[in-house]
C-alpha atoms as a PDB file:
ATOM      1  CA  UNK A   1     154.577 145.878  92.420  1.00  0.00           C
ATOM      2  CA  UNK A   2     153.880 142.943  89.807  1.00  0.00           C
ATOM      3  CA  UNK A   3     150.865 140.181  90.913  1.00  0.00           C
ATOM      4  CA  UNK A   4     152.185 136.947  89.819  1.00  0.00           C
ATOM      5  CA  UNK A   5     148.976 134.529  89.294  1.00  0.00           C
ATOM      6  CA  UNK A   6     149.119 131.427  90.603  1.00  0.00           C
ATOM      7  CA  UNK A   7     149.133 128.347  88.776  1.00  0.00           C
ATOM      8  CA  UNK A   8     146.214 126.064  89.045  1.00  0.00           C
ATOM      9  CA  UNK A   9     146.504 122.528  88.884  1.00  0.00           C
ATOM     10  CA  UNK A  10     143.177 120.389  88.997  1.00  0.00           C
ATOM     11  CA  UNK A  11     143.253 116.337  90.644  1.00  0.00           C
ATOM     12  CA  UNK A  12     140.239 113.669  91.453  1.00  0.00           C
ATOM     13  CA  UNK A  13     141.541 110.833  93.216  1.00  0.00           C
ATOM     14  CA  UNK A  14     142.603 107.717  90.602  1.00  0.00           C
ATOM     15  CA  UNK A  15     138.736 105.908  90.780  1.00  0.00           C
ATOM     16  CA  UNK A  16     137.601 109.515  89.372  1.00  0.00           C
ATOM     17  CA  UNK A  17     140.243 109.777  87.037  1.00  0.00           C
ATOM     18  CA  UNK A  18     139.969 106.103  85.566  1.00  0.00           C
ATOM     19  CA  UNK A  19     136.279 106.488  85.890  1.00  0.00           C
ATOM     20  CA  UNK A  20     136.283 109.274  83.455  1.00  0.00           C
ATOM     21  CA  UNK A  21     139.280 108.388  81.168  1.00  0.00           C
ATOM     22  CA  UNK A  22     137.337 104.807  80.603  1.00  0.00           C
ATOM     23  CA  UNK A  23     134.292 106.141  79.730  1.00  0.00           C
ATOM     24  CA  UNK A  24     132.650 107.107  76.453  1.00  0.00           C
ATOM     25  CA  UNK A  25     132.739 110.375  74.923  1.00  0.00           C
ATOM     26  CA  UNK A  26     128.893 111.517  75.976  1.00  0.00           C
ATOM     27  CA  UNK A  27     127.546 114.700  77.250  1.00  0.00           C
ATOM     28  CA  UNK A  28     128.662 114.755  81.155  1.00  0.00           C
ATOM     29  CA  UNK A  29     132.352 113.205  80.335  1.00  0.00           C
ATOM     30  CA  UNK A  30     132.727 116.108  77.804  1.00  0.00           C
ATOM     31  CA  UNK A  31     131.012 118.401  79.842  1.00  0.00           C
ATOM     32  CA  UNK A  32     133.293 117.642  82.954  1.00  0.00           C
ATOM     33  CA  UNK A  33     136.249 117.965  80.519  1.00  0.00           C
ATOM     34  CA  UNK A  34     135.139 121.234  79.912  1.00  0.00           C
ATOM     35  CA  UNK A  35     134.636 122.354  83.603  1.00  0.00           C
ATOM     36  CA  UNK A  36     138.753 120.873  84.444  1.00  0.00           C
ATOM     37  CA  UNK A  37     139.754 123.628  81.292  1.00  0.00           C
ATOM     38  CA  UNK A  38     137.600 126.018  83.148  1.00  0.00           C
ATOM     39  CA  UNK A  39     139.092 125.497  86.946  1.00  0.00           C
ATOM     40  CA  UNK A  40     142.359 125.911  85.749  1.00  0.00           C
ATOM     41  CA  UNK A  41     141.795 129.696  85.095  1.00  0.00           C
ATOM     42  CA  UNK A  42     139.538 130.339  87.877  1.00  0.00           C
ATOM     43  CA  UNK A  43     139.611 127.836  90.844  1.00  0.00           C
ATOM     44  CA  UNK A  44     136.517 130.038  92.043  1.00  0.00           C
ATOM     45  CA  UNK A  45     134.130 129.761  89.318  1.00  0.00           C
ATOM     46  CA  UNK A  46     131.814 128.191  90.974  1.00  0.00           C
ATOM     47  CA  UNK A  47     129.090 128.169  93.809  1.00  0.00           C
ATOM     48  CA  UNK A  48     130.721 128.244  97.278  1.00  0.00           C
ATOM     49  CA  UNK A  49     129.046 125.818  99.897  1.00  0.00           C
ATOM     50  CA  UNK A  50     128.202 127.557 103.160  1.00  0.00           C
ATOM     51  CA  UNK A  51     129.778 125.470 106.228  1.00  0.00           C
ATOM     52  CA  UNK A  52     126.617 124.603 108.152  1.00  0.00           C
ATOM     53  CA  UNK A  53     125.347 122.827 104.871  1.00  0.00           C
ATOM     54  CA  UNK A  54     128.234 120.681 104.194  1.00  0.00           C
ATOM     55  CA  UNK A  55     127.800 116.967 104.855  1.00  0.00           C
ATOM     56  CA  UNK A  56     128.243 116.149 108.699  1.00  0.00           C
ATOM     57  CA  UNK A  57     128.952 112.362 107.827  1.00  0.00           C
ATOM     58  CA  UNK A  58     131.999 112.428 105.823  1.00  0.00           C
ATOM     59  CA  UNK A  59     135.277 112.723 107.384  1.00  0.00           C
ATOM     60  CA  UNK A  60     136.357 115.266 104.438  1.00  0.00           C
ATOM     61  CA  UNK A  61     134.242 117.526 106.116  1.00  0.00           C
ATOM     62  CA  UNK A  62     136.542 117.853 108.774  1.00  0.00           C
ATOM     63  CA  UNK A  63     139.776 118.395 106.980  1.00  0.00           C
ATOM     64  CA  UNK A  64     138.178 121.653 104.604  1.00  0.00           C
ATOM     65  CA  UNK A  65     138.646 124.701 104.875  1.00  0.00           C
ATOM     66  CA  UNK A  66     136.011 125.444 101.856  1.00  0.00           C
ATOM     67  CA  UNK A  67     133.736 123.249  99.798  1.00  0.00           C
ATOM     68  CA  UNK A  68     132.620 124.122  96.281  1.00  0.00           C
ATOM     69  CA  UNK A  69     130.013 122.779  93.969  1.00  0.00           C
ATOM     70  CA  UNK A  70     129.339 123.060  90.372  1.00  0.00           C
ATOM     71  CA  UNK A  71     126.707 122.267  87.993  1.00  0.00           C
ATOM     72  CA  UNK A  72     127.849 119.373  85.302  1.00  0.00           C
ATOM     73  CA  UNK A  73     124.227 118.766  83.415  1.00  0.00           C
ATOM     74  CA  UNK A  74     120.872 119.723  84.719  1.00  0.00           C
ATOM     75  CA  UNK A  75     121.000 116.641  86.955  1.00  0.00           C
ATOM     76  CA  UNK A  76     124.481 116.252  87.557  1.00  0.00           C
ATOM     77  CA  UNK A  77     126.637 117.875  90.350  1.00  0.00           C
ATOM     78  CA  UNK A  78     130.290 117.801  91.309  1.00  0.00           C
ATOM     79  CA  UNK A  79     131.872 118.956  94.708  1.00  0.00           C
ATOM     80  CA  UNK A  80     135.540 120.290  95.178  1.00  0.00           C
ATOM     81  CA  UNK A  81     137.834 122.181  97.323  1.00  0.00           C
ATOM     82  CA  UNK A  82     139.981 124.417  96.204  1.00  0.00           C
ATOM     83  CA  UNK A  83     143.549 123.931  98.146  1.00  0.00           C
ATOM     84  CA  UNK A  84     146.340 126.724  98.535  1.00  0.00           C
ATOM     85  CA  UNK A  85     150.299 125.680  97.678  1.00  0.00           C
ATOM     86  CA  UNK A  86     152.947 128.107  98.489  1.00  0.00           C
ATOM     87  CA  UNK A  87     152.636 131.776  96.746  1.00  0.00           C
ATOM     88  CA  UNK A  88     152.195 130.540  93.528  1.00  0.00           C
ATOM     89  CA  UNK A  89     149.782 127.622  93.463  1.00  0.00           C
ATOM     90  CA  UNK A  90     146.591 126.278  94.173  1.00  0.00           C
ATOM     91  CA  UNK A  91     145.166 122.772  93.521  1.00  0.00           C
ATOM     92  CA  UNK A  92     141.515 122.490  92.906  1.00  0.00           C
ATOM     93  CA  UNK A  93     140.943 118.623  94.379  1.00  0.00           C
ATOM     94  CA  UNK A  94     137.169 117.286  92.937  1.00  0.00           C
ATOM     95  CA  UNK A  95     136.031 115.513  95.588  1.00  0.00           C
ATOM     96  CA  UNK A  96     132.904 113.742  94.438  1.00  0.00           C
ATOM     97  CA  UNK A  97     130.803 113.694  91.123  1.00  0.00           C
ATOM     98  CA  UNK A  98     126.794 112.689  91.340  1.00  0.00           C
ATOM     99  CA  UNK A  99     124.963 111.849  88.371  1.00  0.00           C
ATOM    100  CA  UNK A 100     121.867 113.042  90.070  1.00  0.00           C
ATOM    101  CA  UNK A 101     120.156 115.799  91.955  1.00  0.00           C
ATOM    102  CA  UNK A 102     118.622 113.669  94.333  1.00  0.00           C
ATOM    103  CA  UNK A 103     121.708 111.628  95.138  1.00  0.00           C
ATOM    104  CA  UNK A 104     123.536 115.216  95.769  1.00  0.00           C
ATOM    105  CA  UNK A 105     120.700 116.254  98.083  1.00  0.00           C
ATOM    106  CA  UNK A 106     120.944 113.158  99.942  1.00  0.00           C
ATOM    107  CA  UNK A 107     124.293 113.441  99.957  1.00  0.00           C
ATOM    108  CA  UNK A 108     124.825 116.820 101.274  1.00  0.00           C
ATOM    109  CA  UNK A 109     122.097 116.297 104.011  1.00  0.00           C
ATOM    110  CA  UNK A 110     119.497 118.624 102.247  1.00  0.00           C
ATOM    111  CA  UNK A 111     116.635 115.620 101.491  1.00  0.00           C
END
């Protein structure tokens, strides 16, 4: 039996995207470079959020079926989900980026 691994495809919604193409070459943009070339091998590299901590205020929230999050800097943080297509795909979709600790706390209900 062969195991044919599934492509993985990574989006942000087009404020993200021009957001990061626009800005200067620093630490976070090159470090969230990095992290896209690393969720295209593994989708699951990350920190999985358990469901009674995700955010009861969005209206994402209700349309997950998992949330992840990943460290960016020592401050920074970004959420995603990590979406299954067909047999042989899977989109990881970033959902938000925070420059901040605090504003992911507050964010995420945990402050």
């Amino acid at each position: 039996m062969s195991v044919t691994k599934r492509r993985i495809r990574v989006e942000a919604d087009l404020a993200f995207r021009d957001w990061l193409n626009a800005s200067k070459e620093d630490e976070i943009n090159s470090r969230i470079r990095n992290i896209v070339d690393l969720l295209k091998s593994n989708a699951f590299l990350s920190e999985q959020i358990q469901r009674r901590l995700w955010p009861r205020n969005s209206p994402l929230s209700r349309d997950l079926n998992n949330l992840y999050r990943i460290r960016v800097t020592d401050q920074a943080r970004m959420t995603y989900t990590v979406i299954a297509r067909g047999q042989d795909e899977m989109v990881v979709w970033i959902l938000e980026f925070f420059r901040t600790h605090t504003e992911y706390d507050r964010r995420l209900g945990y402050s």
